[in-house]
N, C-alpha and C. Protein backbone atom coordinates (compact mmCIF):
# COMPACT_ATOMS: atom_id res chain seq x y z
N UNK A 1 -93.73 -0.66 41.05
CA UNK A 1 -93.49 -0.25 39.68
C UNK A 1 -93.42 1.27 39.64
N UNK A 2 -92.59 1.83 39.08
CA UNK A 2 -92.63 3.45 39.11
C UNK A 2 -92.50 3.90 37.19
N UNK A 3 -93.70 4.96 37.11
CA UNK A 3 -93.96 5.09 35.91
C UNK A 3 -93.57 6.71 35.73
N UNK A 4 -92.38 6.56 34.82
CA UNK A 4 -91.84 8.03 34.35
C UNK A 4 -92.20 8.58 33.02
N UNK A 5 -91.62 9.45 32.78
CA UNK A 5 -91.95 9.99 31.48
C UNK A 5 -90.24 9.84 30.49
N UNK A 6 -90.64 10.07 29.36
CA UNK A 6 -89.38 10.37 28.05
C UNK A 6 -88.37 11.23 28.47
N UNK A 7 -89.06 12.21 28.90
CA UNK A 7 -88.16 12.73 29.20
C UNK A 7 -87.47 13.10 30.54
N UNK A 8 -88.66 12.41 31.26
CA UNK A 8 -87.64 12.31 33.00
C UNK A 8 -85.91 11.47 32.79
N UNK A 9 -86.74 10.02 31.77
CA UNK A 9 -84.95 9.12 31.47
C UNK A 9 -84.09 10.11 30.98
N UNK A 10 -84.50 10.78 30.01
CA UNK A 10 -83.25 11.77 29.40
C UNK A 10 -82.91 12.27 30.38
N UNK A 11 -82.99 13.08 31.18
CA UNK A 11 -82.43 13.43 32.65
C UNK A 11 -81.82 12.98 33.48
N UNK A 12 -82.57 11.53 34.22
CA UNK A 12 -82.50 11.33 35.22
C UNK A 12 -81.81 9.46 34.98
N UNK A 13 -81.06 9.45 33.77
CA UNK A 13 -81.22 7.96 33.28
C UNK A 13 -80.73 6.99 34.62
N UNK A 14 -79.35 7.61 35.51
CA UNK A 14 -78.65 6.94 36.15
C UNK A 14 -79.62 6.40 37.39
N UNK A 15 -80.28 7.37 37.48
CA UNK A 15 -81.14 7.06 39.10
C UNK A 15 -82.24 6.06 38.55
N UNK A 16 -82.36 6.20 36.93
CA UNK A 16 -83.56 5.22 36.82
C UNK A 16 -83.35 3.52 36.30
N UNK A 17 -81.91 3.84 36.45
CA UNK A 17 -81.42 2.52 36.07
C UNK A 17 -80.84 1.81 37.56
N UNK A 18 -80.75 2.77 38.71
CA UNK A 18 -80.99 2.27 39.66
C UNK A 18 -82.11 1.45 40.40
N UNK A 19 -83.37 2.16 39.75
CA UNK A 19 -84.07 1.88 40.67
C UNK A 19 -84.52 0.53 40.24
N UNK A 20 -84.55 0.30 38.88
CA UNK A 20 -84.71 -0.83 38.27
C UNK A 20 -84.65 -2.06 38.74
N UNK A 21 -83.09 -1.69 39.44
CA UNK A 21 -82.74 -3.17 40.38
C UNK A 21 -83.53 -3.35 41.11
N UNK A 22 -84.95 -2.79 41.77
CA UNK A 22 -85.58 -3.29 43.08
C UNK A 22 -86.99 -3.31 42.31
N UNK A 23 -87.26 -2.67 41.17
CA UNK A 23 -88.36 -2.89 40.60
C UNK A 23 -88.41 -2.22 38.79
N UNK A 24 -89.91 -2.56 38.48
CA UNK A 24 -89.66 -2.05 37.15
C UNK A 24 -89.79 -0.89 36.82
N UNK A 25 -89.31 -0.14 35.74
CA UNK A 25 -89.22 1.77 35.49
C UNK A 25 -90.13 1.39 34.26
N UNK A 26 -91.14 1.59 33.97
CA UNK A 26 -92.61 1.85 32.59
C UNK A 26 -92.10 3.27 32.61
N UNK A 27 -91.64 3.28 30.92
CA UNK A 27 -91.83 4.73 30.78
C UNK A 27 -92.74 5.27 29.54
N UNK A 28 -93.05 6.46 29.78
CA UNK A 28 -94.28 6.99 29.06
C UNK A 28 -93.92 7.88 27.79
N UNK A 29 -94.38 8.07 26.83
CA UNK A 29 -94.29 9.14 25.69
C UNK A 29 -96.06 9.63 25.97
N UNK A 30 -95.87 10.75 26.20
CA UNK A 30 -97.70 11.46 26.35
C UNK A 30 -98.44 10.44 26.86
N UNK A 31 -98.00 10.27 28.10
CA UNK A 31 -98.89 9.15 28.58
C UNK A 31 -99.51 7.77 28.36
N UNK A 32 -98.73 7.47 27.31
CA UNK A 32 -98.57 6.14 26.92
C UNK A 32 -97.56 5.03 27.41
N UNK A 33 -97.20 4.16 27.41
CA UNK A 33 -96.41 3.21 28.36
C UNK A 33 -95.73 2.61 26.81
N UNK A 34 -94.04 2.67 26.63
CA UNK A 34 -93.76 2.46 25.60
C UNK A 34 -92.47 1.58 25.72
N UNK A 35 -91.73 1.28 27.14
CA UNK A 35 -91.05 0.82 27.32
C UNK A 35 -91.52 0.47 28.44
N UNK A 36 -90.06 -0.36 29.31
CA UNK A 36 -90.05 -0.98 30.71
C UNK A 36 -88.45 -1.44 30.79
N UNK A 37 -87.87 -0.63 31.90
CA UNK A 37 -85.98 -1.05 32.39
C UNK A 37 -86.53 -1.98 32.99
N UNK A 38 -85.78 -2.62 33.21
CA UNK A 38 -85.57 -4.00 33.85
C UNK A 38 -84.24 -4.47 34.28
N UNK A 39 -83.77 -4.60 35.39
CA UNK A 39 -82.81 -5.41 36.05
C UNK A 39 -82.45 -6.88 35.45
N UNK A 40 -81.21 -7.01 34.73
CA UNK A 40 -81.16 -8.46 34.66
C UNK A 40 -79.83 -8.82 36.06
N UNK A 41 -79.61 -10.13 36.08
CA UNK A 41 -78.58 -10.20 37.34
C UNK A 41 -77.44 -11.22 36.62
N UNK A 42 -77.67 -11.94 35.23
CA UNK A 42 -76.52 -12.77 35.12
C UNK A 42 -77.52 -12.83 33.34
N UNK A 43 -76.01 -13.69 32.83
CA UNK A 43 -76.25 -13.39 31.30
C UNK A 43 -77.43 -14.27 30.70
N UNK A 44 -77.44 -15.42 31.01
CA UNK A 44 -78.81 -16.04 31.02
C UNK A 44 -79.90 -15.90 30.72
N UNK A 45 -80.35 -14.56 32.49
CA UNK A 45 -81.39 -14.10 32.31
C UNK A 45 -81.36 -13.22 31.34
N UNK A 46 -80.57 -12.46 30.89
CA UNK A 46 -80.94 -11.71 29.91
C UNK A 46 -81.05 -12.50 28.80
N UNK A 47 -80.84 -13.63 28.50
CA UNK A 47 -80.84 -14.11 26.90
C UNK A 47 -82.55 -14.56 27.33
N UNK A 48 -82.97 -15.32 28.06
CA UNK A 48 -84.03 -15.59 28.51
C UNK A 48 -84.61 -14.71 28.27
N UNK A 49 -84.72 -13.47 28.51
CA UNK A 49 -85.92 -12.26 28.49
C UNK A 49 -85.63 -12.04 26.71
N UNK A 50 -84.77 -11.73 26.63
CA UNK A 50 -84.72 -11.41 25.03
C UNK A 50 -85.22 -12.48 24.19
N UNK A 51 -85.18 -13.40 24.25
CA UNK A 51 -86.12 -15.17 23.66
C UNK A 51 -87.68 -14.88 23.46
N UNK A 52 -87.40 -14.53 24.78
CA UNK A 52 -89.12 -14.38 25.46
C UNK A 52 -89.91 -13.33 24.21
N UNK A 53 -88.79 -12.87 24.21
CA UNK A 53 -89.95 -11.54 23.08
C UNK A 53 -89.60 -11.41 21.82
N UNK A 54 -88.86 -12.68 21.29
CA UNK A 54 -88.29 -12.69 20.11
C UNK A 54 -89.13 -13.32 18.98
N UNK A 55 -89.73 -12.55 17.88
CA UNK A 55 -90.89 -13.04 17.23
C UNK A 55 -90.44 -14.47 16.57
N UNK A 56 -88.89 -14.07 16.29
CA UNK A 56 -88.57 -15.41 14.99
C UNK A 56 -87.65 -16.39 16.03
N UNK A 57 -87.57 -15.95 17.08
CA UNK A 57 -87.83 -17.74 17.88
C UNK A 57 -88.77 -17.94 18.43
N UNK A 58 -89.96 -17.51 18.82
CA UNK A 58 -91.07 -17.93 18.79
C UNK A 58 -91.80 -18.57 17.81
N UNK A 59 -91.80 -17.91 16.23
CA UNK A 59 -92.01 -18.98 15.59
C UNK A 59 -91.41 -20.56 15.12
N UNK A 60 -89.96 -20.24 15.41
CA UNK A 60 -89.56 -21.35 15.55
C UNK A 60 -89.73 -22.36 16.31
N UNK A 61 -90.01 -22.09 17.36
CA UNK A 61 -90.81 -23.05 18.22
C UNK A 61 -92.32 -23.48 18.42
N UNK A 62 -93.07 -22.58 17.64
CA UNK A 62 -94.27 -22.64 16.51
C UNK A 62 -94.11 -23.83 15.94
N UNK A 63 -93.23 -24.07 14.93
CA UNK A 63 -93.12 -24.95 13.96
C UNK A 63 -92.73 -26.26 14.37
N UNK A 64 -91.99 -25.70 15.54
CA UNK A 64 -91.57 -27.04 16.17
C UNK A 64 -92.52 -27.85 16.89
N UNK A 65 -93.54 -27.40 17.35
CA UNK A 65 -94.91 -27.62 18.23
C UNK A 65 -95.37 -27.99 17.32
N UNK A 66 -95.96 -27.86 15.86
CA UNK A 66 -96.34 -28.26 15.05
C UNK A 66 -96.09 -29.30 14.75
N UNK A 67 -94.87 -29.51 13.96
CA UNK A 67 -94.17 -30.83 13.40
C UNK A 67 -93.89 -32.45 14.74
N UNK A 68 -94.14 -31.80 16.05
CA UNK A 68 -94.52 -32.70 16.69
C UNK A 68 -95.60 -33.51 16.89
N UNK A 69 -96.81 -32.21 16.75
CA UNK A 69 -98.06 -32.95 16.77
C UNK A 69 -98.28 -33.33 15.42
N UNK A 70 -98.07 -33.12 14.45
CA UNK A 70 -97.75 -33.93 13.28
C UNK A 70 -97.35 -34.98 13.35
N UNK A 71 -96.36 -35.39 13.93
CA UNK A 71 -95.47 -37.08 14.11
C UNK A 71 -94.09 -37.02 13.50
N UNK A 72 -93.87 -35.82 13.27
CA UNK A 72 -92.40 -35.20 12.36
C UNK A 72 -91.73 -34.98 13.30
N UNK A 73 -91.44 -35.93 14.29
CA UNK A 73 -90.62 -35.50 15.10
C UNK A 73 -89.36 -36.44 15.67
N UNK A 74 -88.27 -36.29 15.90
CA UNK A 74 -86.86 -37.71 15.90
C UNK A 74 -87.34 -37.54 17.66
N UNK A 75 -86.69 -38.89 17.34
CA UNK A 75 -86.16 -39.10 19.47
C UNK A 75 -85.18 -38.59 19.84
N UNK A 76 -85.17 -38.60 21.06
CA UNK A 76 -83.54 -37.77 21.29
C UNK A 76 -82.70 -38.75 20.97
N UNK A 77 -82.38 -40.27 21.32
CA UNK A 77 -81.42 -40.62 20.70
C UNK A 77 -81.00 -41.02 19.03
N UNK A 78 -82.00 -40.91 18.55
CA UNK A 78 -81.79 -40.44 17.20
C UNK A 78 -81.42 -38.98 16.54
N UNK A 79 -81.34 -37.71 17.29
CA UNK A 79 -81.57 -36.95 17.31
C UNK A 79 -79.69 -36.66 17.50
N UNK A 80 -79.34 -37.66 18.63
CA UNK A 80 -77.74 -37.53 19.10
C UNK A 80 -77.14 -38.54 18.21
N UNK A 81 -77.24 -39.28 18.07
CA UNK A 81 -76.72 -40.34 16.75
C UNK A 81 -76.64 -39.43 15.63
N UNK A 82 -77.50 -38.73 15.03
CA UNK A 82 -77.38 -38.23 13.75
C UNK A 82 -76.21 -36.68 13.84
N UNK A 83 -76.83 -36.68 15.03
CA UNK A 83 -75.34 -35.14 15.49
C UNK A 83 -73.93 -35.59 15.45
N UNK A 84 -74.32 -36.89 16.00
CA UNK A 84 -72.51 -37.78 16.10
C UNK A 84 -71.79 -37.44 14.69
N UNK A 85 -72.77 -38.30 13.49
CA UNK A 85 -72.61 -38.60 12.78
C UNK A 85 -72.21 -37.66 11.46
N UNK A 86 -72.98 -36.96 11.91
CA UNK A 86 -72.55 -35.39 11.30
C UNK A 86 -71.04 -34.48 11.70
N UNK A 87 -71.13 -34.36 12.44
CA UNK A 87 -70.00 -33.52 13.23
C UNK A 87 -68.80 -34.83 13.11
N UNK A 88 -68.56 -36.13 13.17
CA UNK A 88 -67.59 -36.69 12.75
C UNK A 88 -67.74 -36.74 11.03
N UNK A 89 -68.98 -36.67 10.47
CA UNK A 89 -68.40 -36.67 8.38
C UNK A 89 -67.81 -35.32 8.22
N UNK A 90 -68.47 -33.94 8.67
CA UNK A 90 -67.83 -32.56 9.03
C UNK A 90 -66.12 -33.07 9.45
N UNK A 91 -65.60 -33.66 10.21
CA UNK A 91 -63.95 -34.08 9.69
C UNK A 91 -63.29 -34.92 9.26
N UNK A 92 -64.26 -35.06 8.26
CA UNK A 92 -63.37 -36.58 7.56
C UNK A 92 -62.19 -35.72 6.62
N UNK A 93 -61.13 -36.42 6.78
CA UNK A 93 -59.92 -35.85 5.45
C UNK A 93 -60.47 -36.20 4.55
N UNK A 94 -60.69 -35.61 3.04
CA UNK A 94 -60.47 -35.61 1.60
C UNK A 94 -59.27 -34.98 1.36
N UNK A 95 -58.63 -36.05 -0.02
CA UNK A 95 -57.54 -35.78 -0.29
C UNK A 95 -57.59 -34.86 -1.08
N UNK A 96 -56.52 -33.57 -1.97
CA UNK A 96 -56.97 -32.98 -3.08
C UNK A 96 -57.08 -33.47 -4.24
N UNK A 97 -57.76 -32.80 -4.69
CA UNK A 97 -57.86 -33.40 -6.46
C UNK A 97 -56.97 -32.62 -7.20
């Protein structure tokens, strides 16, 4: 892990976005740790890391953990039946009025 300062990135951003790829860059404001570069390698992982720290899908999956142990919860094949069923009434023709 290599720990820089604010203003080493302002400087030095290219070499520190290098180094990233082999490990993590913590960088500091007055000696505080306020960030962290990070290497992603494919788009995925980056949606993955961004999830990871995302407050309002975390709670969404809060709620969802919830409403399971509640008993509020469909099966998956009820779950795909009702998607069917949806996404084919989503194209039904109506004629105009």
């Amino acid at each position: 892990m290599i720990v820089t300062s604010d203003n080493q990135i302002k400087t030095q951003f290219n070499e520190f976005l290098k180094a990233c790829q082999s490990e993590p860059v913590v960088v500091t404001v007055k000696g505080k740790a306020v960030a962290v570069l990070l290497s992603v390698s494919n788009e995925e992982e980056s949606e993955n890391l961004i999830l990871t720290h995302s407050l309002r899908f975390q709670e969404i999956l809060d709620r969802g953990k919830q409403q399971i142990l509640e008993g509020k919860s469909m099966g998956h094949e009820d779950f795909w039946n009702e998607m069917e069923e949806n996404t084919l009434n989503s194209f039904e023709i109506h004629p105009r009025q």
